[in-house]
C-alpha atoms as a PDB file:
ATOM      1  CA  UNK A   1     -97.589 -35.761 -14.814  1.00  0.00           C
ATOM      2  CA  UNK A   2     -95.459 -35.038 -18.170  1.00  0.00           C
ATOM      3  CA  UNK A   3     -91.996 -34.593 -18.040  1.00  0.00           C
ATOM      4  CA  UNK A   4     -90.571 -31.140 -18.093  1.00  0.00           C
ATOM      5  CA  UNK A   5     -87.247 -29.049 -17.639  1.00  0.00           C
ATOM      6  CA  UNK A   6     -87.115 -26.590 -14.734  1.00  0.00           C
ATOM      7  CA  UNK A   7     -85.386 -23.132 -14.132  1.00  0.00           C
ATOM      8  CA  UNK A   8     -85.222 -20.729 -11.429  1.00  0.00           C
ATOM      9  CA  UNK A   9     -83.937 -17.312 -12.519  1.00  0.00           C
ATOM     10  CA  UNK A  10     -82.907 -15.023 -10.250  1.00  0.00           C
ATOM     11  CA  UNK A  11     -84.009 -12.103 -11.782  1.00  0.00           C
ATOM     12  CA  UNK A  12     -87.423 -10.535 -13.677  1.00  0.00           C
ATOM     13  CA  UNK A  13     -84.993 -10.115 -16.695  1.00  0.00           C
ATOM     14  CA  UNK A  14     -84.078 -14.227 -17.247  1.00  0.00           C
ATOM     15  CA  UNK A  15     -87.284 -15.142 -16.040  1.00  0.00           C
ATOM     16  CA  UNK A  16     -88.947 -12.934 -18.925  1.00  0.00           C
ATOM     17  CA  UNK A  17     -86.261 -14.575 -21.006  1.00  0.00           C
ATOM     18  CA  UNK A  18     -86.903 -18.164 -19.878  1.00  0.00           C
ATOM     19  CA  UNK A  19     -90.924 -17.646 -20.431  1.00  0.00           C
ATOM     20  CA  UNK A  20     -90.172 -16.959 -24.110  1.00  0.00           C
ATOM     21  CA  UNK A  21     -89.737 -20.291 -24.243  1.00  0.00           C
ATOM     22  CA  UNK A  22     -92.480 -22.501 -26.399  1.00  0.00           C
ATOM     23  CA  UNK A  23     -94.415 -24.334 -23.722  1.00  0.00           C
ATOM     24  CA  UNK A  24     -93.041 -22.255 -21.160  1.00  0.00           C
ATOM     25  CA  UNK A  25     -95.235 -21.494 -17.621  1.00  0.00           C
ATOM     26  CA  UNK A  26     -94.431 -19.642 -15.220  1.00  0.00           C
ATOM     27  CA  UNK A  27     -94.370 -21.213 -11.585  1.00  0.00           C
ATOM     28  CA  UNK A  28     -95.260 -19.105  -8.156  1.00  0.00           C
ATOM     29  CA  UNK A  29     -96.031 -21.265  -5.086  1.00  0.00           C
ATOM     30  CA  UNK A  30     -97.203 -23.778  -7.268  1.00  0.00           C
ATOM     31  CA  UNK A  31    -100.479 -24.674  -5.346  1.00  0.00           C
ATOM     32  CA  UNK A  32    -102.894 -25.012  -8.145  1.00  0.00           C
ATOM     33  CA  UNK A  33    -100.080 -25.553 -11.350  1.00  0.00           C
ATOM     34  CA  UNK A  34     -99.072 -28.430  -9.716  1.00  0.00           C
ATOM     35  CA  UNK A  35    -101.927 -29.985  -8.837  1.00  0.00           C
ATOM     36  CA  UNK A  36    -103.505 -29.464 -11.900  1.00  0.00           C
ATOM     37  CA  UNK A  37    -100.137 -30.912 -13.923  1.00  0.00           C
ATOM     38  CA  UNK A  38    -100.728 -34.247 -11.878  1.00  0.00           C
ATOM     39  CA  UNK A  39    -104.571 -35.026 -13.350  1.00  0.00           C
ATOM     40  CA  UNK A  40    -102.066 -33.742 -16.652  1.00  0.00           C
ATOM     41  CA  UNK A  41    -104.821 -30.938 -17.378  1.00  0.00           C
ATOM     42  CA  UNK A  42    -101.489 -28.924 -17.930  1.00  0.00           C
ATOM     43  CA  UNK A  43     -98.852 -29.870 -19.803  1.00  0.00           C
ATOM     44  CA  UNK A  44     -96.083 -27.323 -19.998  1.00  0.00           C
ATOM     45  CA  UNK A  45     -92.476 -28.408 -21.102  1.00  0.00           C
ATOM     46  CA  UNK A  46     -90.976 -25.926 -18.818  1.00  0.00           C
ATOM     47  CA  UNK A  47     -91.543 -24.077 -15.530  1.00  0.00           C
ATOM     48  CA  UNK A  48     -89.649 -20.950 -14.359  1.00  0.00           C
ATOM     49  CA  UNK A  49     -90.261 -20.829 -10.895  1.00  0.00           C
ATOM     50  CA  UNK A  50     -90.117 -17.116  -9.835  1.00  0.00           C
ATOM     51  CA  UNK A  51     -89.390 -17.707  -6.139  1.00  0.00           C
ATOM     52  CA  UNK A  52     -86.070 -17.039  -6.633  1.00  0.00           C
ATOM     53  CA  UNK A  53     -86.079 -13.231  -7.463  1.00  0.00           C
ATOM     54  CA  UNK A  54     -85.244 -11.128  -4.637  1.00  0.00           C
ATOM     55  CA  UNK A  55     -86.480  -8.332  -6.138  1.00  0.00           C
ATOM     56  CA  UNK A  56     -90.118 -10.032  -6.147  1.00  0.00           C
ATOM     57  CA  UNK A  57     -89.754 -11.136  -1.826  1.00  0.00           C
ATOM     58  CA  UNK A  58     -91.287  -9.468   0.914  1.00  0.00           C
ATOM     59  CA  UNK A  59     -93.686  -6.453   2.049  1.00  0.00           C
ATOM     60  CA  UNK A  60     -92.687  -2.622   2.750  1.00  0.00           C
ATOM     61  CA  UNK A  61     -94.569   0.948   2.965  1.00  0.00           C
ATOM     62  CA  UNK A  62     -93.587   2.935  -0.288  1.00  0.00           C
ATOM     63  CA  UNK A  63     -95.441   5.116  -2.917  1.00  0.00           C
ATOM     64  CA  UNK A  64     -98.431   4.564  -2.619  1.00  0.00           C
ATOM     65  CA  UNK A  65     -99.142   1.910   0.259  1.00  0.00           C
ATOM     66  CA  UNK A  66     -98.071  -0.985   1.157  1.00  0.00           C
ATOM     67  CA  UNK A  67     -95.911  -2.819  -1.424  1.00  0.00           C
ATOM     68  CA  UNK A  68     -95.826  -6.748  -1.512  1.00  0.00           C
ATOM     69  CA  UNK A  69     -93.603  -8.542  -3.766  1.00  0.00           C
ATOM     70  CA  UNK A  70     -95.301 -10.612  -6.615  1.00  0.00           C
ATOM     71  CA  UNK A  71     -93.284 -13.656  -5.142  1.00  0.00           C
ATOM     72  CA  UNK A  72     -94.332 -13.419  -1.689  1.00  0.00           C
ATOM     73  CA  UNK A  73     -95.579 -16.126   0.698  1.00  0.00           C
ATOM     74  CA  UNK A  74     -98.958 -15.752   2.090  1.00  0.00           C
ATOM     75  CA  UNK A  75     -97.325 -16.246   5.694  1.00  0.00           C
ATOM     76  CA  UNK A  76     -94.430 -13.567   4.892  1.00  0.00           C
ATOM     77  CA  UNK A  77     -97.565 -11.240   4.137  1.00  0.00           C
ATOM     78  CA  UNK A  78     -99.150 -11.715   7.530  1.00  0.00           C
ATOM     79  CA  UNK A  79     -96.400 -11.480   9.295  1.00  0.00           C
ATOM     80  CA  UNK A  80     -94.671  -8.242   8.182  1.00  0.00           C
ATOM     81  CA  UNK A  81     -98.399  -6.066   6.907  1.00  0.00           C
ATOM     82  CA  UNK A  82     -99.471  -6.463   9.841  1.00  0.00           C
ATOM     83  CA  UNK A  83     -98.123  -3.700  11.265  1.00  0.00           C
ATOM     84  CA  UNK A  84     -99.212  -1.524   7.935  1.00  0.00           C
ATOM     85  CA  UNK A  85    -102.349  -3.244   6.717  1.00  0.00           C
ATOM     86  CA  UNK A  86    -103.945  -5.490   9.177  1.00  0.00           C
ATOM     87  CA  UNK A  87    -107.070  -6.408   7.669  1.00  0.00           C
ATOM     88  CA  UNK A  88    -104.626  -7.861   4.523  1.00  0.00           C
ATOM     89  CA  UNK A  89    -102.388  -9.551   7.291  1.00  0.00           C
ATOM     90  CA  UNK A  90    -105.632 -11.204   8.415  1.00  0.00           C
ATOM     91  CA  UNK A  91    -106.814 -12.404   5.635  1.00  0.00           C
ATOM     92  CA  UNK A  92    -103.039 -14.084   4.562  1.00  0.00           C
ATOM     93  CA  UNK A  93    -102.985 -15.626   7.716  1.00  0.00           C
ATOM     94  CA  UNK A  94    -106.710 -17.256   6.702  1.00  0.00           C
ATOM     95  CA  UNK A  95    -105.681 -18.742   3.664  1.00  0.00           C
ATOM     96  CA  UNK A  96    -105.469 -22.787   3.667  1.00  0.00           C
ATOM     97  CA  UNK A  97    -103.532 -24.767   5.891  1.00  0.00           C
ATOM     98  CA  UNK A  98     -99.735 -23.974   7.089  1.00  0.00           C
ATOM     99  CA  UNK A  99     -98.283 -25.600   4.008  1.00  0.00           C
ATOM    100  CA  UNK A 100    -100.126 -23.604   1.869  1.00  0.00           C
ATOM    101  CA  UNK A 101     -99.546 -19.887   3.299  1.00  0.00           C
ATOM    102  CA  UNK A 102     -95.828 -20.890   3.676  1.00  0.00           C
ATOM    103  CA  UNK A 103     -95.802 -22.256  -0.398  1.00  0.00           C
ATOM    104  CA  UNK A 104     -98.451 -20.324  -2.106  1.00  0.00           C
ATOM    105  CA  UNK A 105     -97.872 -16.356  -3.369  1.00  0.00           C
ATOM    106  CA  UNK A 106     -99.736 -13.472  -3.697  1.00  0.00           C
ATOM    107  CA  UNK A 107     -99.027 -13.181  -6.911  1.00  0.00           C
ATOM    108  CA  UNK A 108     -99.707 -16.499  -8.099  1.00  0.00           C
ATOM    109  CA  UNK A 109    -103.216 -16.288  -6.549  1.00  0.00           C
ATOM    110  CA  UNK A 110    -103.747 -12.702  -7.981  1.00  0.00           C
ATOM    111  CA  UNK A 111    -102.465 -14.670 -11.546  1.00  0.00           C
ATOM    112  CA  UNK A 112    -104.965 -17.722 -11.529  1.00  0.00           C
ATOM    113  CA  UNK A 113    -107.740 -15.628 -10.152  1.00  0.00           C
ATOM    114  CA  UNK A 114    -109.618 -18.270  -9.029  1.00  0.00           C
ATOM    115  CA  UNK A 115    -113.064 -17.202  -8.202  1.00  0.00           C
ATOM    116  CA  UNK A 116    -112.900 -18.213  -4.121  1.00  0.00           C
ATOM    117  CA  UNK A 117    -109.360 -17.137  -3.600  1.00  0.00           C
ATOM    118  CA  UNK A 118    -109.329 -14.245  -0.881  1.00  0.00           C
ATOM    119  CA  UNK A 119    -106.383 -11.863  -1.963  1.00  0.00           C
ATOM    120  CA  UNK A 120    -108.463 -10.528  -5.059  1.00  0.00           C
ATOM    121  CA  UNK A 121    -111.301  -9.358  -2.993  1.00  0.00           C
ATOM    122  CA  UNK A 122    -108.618  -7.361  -0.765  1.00  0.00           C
ATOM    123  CA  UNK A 123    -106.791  -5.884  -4.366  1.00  0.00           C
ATOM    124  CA  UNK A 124    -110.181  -4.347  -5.592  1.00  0.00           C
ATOM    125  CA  UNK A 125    -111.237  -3.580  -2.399  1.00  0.00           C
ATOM    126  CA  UNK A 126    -108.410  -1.643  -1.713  1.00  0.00           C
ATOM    127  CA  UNK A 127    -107.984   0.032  -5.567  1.00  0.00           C
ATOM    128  CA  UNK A 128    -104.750  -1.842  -5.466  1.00  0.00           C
ATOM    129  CA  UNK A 129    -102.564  -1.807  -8.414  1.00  0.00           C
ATOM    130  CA  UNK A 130    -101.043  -4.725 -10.014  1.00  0.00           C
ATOM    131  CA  UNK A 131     -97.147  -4.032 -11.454  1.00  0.00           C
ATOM    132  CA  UNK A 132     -95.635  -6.291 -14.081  1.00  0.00           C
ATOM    133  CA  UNK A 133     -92.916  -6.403 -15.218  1.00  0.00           C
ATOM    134  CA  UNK A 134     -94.483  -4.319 -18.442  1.00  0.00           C
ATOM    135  CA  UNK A 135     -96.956  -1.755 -16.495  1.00  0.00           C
ATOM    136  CA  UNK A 136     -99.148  -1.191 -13.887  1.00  0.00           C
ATOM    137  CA  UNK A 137    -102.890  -2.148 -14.019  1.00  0.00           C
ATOM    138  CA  UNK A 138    -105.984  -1.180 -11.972  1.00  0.00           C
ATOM    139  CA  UNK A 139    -107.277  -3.746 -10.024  1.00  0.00           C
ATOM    140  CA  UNK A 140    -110.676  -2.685 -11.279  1.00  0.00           C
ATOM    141  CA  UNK A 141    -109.292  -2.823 -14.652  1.00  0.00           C
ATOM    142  CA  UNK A 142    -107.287  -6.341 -13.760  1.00  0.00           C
ATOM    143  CA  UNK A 143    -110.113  -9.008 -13.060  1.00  0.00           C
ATOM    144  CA  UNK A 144    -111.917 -10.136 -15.926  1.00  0.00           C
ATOM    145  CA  UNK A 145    -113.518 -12.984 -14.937  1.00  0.00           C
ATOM    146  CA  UNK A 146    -113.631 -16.199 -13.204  1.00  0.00           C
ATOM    147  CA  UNK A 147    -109.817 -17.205 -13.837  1.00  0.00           C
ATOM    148  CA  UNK A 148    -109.688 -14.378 -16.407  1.00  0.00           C
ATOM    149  CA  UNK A 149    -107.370 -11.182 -16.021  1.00  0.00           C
ATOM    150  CA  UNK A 150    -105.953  -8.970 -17.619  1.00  0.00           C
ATOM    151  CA  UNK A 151    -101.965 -10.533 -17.905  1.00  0.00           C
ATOM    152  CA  UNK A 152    -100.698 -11.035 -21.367  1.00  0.00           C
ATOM    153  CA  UNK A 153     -99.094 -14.096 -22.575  1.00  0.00           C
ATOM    154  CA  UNK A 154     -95.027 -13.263 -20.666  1.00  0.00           C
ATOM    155  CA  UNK A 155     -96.088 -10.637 -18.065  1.00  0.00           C
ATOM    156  CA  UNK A 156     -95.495 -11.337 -15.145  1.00  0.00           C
ATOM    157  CA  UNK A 157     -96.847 -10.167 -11.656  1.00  0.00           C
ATOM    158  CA  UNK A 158     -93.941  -8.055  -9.970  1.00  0.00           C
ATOM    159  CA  UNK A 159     -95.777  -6.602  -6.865  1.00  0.00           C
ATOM    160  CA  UNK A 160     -99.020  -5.272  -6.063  1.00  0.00           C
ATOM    161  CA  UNK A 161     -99.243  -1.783  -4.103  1.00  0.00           C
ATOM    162  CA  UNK A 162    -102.285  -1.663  -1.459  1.00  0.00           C
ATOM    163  CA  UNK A 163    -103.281   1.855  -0.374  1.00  0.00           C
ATOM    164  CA  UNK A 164    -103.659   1.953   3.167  1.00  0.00           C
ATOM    165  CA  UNK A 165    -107.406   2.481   4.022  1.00  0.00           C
ATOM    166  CA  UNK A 166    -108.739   4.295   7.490  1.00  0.00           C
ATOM    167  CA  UNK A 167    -110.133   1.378   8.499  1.00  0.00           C
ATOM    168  CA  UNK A 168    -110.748  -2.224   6.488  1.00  0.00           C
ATOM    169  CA  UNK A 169    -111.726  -5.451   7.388  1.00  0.00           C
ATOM    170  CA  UNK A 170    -111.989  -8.850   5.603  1.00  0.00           C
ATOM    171  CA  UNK A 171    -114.704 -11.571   6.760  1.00  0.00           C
ATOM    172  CA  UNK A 172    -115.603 -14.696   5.041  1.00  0.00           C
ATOM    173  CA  UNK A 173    -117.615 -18.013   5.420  1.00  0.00           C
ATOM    174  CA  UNK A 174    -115.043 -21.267   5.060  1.00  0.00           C
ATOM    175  CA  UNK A 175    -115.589 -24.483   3.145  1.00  0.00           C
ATOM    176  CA  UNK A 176    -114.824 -26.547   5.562  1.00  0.00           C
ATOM    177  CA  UNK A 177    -112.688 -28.962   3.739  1.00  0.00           C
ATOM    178  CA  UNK A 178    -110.519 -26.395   1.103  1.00  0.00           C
ATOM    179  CA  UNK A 179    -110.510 -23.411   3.600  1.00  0.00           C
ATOM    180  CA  UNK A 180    -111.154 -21.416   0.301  1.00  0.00           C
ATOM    181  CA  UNK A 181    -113.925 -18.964   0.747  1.00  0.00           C
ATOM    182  CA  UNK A 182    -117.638 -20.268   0.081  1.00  0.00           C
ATOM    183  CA  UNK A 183    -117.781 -16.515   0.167  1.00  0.00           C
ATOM    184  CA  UNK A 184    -115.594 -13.956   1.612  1.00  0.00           C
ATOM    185  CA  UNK A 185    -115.909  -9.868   1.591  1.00  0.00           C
ATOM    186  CA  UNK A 186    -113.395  -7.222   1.916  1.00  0.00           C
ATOM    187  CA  UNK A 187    -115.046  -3.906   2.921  1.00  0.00           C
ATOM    188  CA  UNK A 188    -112.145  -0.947   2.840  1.00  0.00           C
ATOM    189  CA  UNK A 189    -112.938   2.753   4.243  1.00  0.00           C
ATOM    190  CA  UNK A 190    -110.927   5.261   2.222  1.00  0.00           C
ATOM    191  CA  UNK A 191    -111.214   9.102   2.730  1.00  0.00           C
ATOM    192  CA  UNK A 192    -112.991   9.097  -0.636  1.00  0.00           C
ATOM    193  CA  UNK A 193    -115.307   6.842  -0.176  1.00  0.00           C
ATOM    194  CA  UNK A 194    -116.388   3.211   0.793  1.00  0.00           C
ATOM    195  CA  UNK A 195    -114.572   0.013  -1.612  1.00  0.00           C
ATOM    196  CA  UNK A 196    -116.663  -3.520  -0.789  1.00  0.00           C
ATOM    197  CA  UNK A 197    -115.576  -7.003  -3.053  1.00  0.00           C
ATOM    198  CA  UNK A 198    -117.028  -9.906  -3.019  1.00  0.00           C
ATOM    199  CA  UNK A 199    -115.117 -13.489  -3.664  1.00  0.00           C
ATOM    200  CA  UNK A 200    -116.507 -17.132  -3.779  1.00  0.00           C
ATOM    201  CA  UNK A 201    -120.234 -16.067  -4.899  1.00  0.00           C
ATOM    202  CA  UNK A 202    -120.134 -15.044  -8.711  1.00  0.00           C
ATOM    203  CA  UNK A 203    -119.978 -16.811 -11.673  1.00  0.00           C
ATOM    204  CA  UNK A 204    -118.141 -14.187 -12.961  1.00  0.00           C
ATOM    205  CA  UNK A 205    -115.593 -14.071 -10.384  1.00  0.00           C
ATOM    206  CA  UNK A 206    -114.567 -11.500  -7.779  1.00  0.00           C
ATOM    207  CA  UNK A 207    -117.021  -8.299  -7.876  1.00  0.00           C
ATOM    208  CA  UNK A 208    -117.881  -4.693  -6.467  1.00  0.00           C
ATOM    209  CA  UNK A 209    -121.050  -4.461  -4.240  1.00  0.00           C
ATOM    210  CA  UNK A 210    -121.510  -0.894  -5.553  1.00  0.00           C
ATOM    211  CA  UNK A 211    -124.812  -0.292  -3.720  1.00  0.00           C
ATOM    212  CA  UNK A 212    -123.491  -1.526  -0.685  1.00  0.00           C
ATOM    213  CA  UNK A 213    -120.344   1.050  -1.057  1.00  0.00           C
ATOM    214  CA  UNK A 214    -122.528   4.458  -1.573  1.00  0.00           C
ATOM    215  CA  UNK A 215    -124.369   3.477   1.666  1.00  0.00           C
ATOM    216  CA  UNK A 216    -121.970   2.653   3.365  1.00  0.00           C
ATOM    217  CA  UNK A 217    -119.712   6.083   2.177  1.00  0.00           C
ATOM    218  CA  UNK A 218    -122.865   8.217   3.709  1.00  0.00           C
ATOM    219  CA  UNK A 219    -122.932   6.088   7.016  1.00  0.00           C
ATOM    220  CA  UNK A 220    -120.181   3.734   7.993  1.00  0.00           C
ATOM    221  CA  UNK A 221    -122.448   1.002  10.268  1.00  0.00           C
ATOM    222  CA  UNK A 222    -123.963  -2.551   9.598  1.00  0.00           C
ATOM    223  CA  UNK A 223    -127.477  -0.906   9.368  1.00  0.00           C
ATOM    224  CA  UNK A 224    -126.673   0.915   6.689  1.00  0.00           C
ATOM    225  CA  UNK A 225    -126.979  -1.997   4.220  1.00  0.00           C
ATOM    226  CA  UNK A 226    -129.550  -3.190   6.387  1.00  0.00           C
ATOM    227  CA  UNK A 227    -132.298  -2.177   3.423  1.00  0.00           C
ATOM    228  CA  UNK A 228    -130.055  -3.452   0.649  1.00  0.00           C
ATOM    229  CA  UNK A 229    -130.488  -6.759  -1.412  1.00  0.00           C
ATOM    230  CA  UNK A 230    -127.763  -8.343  -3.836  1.00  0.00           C
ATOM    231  CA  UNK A 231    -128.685  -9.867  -6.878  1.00  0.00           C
ATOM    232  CA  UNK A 232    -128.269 -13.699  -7.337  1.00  0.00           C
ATOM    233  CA  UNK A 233    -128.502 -14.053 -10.666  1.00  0.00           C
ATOM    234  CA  UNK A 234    -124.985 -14.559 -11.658  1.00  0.00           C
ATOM    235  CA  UNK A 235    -124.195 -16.341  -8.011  1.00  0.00           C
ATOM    236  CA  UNK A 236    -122.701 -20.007  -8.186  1.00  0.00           C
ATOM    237  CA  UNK A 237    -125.056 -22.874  -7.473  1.00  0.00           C
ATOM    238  CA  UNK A 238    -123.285 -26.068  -6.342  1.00  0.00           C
ATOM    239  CA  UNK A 239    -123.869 -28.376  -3.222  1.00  0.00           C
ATOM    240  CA  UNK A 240    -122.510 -26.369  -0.838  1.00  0.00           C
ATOM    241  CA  UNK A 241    -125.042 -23.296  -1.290  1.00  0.00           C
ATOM    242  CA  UNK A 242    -127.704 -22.007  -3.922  1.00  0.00           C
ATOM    243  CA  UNK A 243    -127.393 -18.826  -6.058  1.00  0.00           C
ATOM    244  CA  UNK A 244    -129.592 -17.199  -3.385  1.00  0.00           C
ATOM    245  CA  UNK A 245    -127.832 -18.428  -0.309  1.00  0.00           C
ATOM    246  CA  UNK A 246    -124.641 -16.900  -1.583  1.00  0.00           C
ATOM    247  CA  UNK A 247    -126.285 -14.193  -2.205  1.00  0.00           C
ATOM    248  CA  UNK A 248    -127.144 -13.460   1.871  1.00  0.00           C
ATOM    249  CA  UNK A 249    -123.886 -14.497   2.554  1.00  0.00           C
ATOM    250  CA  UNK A 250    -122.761 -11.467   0.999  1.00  0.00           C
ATOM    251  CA  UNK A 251    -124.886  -9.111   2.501  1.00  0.00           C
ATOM    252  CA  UNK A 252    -124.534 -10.810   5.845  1.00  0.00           C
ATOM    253  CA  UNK A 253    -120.510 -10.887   5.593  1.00  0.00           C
ATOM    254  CA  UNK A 254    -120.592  -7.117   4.642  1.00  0.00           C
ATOM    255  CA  UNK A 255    -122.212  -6.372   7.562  1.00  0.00           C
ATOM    256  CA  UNK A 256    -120.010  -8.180   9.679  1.00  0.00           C
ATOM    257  CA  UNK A 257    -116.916  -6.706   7.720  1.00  0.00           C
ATOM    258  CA  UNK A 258    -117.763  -3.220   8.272  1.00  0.00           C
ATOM    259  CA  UNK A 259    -118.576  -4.016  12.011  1.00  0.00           C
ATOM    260  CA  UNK A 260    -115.723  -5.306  12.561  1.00  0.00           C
ATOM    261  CA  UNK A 261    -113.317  -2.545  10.554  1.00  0.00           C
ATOM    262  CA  UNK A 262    -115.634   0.346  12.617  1.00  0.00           C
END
């Protein structure tokens, strides 16, 4: 690891400020940045941490949804949605180990976008919407790829606001050694219609099962997808599954989603 300087503002304003900085990175829970400055594939010359903005902490109903600071702990988020959002609250309290849910953010996942994370399959399922601290994006509009969003070079991710679905439910298939998804899908129920996203299969990162959500928006039941296939031709192939094993996973875990939601 290189040597750098570190800050912790306590506001969005000086942490903007601070990220103006050449070499400058902003710094959530730090469970992939600092991992990934140790094998020195990163190299910045100065973290802001953001973990020290109040204004960026904890989870409450507003307009809306459910608001959840950008700076949130996974544990603080399944602790205090569940009351609000349970299906979110489960999958927080799913994510790694202890240390991880009690370090890691929401919006430092949302930020790296890694392609098995779990909280961007809950944001598109639920048509969340992403605030920095310049606007507010679309989570349909916000993932753009595996690691890819939408975040321009000093924006930072303030909170995200979940509408709160009739009924939701988030199931996924573990690797056994990262607890990251090997495939995970969030299937929401919203009075306009049926939301279903996919994480840990695509090459292309989290993704909409669209035929899956206009069968399931005429009848709400695991049999309803029952007929359905999903295409594996942009699904990852490594050693733990093939293109079309991933593929069944995500019909299989919708199923089991929407059974357990109903």
């Amino acid at each position: 690891m290189h040597n750098f300087d570190f800050v912790k503002p306590a506001s969005v304003a000086d942490a903007v400020a601070a990220l103006s900085t050449e070499g400058a990175q902003a710094l959530g829970g730090g469970q992939t940045l600092i991992a990934t400055m140790k094998q020195r594939l990163a190299d910045p010359t100065v973290l802001v941490s953001l973990t020290g903005i109040a204004d960026m902490q904890g989870v409450c109903m507003g307009d809306g949804g459910l608001h959840v600071g950008g700076a949130t702990p996974h544990a603080v988020v399944a602790r205090e949605a569940a009351k609000y959002y349970p299906a979110l609250a489960h999958l927080a309290g799913g994510i790694g180990d202890p240390a991880v849910r009690n370090k890691g953010t929401i919006g430092g996942s949302l930020a790296n976008n890694d392609p098995a994370a779990c909280y961007p399959s809950a944001a598109l399922a639920s048509g969340a919407t992403i605030v920095t601290n310049r606007r507010k994006i679309a989570a349909d509009d916000y993932f753009q790829g595996m690691f890819s969003t939408a975040l321009e070079e000093g924006e930072i991710i303030t909170s995200v606001v979940f509408p709160i679905p009739e009924k939701a439910a988030y199931v996924k298939f573990n690797q056994p050694a990262s607890r990251f998804a090997l495939t995970g899908v969030f299937v929401a129920k919203y009075a306009g219609g049926v939301r279903v996203a996919a994480t840990g299969a695509s090459n292309n990162g989290v993704f909409r099962w669209h035929d899956a959500e206009a069968a399931l928006s005429a009848n709400f039941a695991a049999s309803a997808i029952a007929g359905l296939t999903v295409d594996d031709a942009d699904m990852i192939s490594d050693l733990h599954g093939t293109p079309a094993y991933r593929a069944n996973l995500v019909k299989v875990l919708t199923g089991r989603a929407v059974t357990a939601a109903a």
